[in-house]
PDB file of N, CA and C in Angstrom:
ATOM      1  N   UNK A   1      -6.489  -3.587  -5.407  1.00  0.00           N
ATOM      2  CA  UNK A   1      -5.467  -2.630  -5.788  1.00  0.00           C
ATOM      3  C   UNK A   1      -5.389  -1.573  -4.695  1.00  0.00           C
ATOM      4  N   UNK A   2      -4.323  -1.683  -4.138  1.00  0.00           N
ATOM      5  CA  UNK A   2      -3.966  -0.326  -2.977  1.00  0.00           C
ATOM      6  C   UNK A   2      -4.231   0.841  -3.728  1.00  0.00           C
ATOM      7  N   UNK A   3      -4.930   1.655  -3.514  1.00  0.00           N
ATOM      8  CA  UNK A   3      -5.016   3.581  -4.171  1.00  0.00           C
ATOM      9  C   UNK A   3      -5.378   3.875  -2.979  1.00  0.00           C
ATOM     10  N   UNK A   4      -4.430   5.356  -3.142  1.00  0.00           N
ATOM     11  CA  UNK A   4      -4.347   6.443  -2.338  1.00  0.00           C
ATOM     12  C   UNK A   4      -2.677   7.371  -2.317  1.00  0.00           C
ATOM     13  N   UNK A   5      -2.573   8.292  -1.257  1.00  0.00           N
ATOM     14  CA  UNK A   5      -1.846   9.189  -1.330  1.00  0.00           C
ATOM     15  C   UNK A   5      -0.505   8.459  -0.316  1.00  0.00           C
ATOM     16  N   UNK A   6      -0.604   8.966   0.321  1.00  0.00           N
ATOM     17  CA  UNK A   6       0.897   9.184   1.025  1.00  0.00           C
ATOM     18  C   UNK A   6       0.669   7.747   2.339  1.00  0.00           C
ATOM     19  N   UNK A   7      -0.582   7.876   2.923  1.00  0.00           N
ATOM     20  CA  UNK A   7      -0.151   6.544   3.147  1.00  0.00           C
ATOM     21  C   UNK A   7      -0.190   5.340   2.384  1.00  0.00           C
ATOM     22  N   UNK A   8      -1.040   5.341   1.369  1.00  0.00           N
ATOM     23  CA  UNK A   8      -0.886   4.353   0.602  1.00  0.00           C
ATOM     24  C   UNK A   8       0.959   4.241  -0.117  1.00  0.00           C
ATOM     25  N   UNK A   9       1.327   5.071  -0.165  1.00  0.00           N
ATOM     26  CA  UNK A   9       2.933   5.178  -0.562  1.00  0.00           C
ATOM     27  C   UNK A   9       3.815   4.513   0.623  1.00  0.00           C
ATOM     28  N   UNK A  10       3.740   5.222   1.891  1.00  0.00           N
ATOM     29  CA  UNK A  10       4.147   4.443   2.799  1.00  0.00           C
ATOM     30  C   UNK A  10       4.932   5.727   3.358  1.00  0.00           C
ATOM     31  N   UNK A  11       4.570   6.954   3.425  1.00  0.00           N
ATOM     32  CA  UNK A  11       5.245   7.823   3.985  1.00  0.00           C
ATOM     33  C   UNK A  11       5.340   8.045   5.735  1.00  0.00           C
ATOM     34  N   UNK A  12       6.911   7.682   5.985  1.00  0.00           N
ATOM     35  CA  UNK A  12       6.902   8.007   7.597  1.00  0.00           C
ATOM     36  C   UNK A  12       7.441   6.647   7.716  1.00  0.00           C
ATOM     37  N   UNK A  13       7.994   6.270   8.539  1.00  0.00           N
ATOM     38  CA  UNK A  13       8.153   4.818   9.058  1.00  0.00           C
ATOM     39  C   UNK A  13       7.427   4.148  10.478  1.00  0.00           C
ATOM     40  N   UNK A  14       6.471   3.593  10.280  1.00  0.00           N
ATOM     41  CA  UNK A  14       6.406   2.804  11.201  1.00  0.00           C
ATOM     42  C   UNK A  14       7.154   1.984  12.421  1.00  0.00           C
ATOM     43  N   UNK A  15       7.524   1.512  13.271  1.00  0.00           N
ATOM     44  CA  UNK A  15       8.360   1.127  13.508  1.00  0.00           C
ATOM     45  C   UNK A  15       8.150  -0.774  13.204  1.00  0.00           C
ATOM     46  N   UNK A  16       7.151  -0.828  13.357  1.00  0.00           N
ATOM     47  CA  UNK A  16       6.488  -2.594  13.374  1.00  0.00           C
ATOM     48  C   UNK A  16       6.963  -2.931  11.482  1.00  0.00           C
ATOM     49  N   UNK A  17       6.719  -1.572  10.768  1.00  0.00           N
ATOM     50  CA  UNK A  17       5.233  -1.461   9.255  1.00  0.00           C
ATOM     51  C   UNK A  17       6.904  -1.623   8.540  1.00  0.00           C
ATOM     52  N   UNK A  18       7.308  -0.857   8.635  1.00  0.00           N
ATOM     53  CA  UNK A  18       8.397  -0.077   7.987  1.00  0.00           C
ATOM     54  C   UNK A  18       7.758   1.144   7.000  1.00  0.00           C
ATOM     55  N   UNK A  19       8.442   1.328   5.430  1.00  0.00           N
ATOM     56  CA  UNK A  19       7.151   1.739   4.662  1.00  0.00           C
ATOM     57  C   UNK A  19       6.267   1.319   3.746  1.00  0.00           C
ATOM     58  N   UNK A  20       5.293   0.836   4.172  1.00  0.00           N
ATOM     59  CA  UNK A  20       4.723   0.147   3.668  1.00  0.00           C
ATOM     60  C   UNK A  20       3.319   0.428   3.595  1.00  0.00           C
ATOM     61  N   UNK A  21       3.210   1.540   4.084  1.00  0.00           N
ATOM     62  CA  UNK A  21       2.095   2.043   4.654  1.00  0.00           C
ATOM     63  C   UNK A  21       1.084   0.911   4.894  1.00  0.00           C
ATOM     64  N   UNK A  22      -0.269   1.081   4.892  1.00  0.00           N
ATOM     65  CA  UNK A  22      -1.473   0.256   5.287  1.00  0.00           C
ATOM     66  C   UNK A  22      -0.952  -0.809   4.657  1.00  0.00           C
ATOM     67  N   UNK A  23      -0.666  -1.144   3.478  1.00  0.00           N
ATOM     68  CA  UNK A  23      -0.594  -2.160   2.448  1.00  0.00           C
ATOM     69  C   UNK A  23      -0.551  -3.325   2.910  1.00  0.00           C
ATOM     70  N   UNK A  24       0.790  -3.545   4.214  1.00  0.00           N
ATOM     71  CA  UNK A  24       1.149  -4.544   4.457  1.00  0.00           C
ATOM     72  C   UNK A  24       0.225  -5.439   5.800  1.00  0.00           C
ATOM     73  N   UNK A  25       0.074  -4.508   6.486  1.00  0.00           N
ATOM     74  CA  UNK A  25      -1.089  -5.244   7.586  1.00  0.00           C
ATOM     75  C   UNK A  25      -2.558  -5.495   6.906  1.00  0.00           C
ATOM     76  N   UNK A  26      -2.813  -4.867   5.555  1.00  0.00           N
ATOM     77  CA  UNK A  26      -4.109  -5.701   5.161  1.00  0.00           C
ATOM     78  C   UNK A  26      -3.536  -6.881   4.549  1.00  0.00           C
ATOM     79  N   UNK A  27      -2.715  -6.860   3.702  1.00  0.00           N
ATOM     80  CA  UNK A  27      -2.113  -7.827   2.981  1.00  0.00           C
ATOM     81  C   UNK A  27      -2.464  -9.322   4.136  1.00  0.00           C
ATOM     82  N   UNK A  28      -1.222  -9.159   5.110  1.00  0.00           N
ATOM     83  CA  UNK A  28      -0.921  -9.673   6.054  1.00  0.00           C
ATOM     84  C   UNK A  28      -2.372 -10.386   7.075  1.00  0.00           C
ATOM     85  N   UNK A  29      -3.172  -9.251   7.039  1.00  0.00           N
ATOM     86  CA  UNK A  29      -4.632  -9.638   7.502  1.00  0.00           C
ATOM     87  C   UNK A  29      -5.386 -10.968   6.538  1.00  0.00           C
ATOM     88  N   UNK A  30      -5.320 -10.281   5.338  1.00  0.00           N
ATOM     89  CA  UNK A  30      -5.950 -11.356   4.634  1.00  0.00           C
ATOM     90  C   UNK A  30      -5.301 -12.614   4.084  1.00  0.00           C
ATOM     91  N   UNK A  31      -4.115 -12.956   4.044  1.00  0.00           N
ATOM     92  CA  UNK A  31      -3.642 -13.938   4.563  1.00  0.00           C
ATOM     93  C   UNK A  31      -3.860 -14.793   5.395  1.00  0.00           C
ATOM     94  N   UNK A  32      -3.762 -14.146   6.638  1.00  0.00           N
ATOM     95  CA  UNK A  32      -4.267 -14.783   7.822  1.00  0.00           C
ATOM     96  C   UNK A  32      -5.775 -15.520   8.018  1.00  0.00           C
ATOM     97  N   UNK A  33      -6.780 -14.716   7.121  1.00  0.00           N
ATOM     98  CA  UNK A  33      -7.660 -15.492   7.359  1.00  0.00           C
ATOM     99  C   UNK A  33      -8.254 -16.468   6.166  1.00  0.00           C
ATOM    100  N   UNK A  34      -7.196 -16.457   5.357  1.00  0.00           N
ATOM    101  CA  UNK A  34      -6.760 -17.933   4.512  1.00  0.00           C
ATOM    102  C   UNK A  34      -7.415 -17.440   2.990  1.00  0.00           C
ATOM    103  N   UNK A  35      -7.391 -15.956   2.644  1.00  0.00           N
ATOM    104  CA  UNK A  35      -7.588 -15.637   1.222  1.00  0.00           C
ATOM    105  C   UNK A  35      -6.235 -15.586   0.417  1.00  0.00           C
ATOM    106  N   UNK A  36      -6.383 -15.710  -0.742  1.00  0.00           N
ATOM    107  CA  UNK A  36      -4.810 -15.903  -1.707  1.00  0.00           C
ATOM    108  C   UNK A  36      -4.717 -14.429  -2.083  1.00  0.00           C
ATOM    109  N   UNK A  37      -3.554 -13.526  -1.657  1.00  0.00           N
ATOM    110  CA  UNK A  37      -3.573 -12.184  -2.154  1.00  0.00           C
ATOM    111  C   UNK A  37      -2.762 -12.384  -3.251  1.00  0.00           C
ATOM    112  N   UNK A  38      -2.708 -11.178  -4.262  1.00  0.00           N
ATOM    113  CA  UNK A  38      -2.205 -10.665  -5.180  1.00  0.00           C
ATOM    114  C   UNK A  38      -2.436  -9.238  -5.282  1.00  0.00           C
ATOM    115  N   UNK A  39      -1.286  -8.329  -5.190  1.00  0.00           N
ATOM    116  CA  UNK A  39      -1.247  -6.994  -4.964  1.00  0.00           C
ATOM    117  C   UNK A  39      -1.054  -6.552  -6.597  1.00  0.00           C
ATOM    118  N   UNK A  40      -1.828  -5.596  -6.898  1.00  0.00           N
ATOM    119  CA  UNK A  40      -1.718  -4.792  -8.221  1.00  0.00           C
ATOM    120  C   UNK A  40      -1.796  -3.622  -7.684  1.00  0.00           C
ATOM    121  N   UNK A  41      -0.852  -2.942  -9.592  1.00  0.00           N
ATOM    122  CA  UNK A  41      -0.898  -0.980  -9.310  1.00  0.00           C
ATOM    123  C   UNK A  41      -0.173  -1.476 -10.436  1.00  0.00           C
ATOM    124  N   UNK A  42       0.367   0.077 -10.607  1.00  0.00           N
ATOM    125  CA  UNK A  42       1.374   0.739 -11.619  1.00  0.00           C
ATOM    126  C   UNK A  42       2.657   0.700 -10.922  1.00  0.00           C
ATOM    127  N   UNK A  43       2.896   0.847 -10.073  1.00  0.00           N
ATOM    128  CA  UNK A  43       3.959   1.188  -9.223  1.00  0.00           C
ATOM    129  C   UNK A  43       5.153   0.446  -8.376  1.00  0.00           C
ATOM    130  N   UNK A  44       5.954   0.192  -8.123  1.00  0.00           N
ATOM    131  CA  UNK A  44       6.503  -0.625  -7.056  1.00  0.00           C
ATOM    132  C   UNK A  44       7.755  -0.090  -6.184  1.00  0.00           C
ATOM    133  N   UNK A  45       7.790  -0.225  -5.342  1.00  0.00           N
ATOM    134  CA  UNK A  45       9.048   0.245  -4.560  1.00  0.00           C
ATOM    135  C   UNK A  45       8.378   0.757  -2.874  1.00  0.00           C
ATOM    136  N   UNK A  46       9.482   1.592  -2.380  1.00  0.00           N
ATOM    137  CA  UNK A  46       9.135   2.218  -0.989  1.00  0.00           C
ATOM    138  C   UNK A  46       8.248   0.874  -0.092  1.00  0.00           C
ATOM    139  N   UNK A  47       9.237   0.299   0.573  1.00  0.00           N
ATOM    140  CA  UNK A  47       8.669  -0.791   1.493  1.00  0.00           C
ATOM    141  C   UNK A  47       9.573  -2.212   1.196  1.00  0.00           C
ATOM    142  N   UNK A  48       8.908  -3.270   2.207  1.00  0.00           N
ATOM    143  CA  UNK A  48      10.212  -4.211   1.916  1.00  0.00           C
ATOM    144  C   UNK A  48       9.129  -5.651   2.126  1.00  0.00           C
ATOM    145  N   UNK A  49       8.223  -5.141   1.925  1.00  0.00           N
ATOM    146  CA  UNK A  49       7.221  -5.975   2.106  1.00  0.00           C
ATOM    147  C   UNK A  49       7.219  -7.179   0.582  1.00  0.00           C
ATOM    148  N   UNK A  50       6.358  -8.478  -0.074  1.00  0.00           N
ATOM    149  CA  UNK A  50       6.682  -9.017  -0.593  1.00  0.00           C
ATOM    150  C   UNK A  50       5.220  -8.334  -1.156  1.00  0.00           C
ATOM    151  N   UNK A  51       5.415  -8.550  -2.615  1.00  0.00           N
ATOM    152  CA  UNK A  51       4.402  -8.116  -3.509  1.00  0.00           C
ATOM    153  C   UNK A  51       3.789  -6.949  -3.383  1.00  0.00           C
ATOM    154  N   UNK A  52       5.372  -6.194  -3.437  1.00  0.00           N
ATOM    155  CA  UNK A  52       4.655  -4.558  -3.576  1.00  0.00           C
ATOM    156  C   UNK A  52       4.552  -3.714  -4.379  1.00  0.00           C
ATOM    157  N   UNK A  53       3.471  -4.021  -4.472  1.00  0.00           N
ATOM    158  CA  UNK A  53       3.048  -3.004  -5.962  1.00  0.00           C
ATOM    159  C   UNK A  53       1.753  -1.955  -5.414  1.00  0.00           C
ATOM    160  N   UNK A  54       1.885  -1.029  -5.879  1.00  0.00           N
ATOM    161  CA  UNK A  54       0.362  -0.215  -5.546  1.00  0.00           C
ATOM    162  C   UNK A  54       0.062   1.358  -6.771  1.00  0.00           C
ATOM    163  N   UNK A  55      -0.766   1.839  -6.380  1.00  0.00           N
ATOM    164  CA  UNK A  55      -0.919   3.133  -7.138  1.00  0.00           C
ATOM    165  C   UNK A  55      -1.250   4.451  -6.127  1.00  0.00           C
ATOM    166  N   UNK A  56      -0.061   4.962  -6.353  1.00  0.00           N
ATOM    167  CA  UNK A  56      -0.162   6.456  -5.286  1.00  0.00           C
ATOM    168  C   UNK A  56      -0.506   7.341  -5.966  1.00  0.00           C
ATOM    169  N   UNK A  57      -1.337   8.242  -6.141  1.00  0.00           N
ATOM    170  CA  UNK A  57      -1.527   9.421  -6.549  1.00  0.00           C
ATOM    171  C   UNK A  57      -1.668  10.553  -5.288  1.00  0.00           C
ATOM    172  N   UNK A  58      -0.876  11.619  -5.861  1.00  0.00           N
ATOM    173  CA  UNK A  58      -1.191  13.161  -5.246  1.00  0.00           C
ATOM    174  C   UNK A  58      -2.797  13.467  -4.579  1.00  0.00           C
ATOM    175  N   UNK A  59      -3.220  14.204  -3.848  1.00  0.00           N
ATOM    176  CA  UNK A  59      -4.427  14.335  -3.838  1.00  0.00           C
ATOM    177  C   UNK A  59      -4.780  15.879  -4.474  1.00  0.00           C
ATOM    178  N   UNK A  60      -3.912  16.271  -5.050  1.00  0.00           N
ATOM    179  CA  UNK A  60      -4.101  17.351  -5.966  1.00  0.00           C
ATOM    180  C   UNK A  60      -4.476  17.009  -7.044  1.00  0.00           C
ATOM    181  N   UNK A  61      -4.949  16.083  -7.800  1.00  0.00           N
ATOM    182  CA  UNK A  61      -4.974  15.611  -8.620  1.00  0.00           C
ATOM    183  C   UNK A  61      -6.377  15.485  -8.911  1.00  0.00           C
ATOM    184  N   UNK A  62      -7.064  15.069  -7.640  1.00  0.00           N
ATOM    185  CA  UNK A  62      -8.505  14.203  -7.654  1.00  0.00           C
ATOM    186  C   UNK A  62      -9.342  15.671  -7.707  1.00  0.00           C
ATOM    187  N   UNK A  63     -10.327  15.343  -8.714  1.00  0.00           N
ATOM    188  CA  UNK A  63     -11.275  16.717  -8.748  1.00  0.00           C
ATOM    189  C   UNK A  63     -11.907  16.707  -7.536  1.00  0.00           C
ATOM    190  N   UNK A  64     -12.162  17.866  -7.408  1.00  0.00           N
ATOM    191  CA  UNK A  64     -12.886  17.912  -6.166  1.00  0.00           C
ATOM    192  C   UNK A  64     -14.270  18.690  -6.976  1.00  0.00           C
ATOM    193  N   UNK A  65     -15.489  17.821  -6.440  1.00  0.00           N
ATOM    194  CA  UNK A  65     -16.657  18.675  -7.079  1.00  0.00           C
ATOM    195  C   UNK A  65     -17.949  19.055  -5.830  1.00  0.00           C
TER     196      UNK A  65
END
């Protein structure tokens, strides 16, 4: 499951990535070296990548202790 903030969302465009942030070159990585992905979250959108789903949260959010 992708978690994280803003790059995990896909903020900014890449020029290679689009937005997709990290998601898609691990995706893409592990593919390549012949594992079966399946992307989970709550979420979907921002990117144009295939099986995009993830969970973005704020980092205002996360306690800090």
């Amino acid at each position: 499951m992708p978690l994280g903030a803003s790059i995990t969302f896909g903020v900014g465009k890449d020029p290679q990535n689009g937005e997709n942030g990290y998601r898609k070159y691990v995706r893409d990585w592990l593919i390549a070296e012949g594992y079966e992905v399946d992307m989970v979250g709550s979420q979907t959108g921002n990117g144009q990548m295939p099986d995009n789903v993830r969970t973005s949260i704020s980092l205002k959010y996360l306690p800090c202790r």
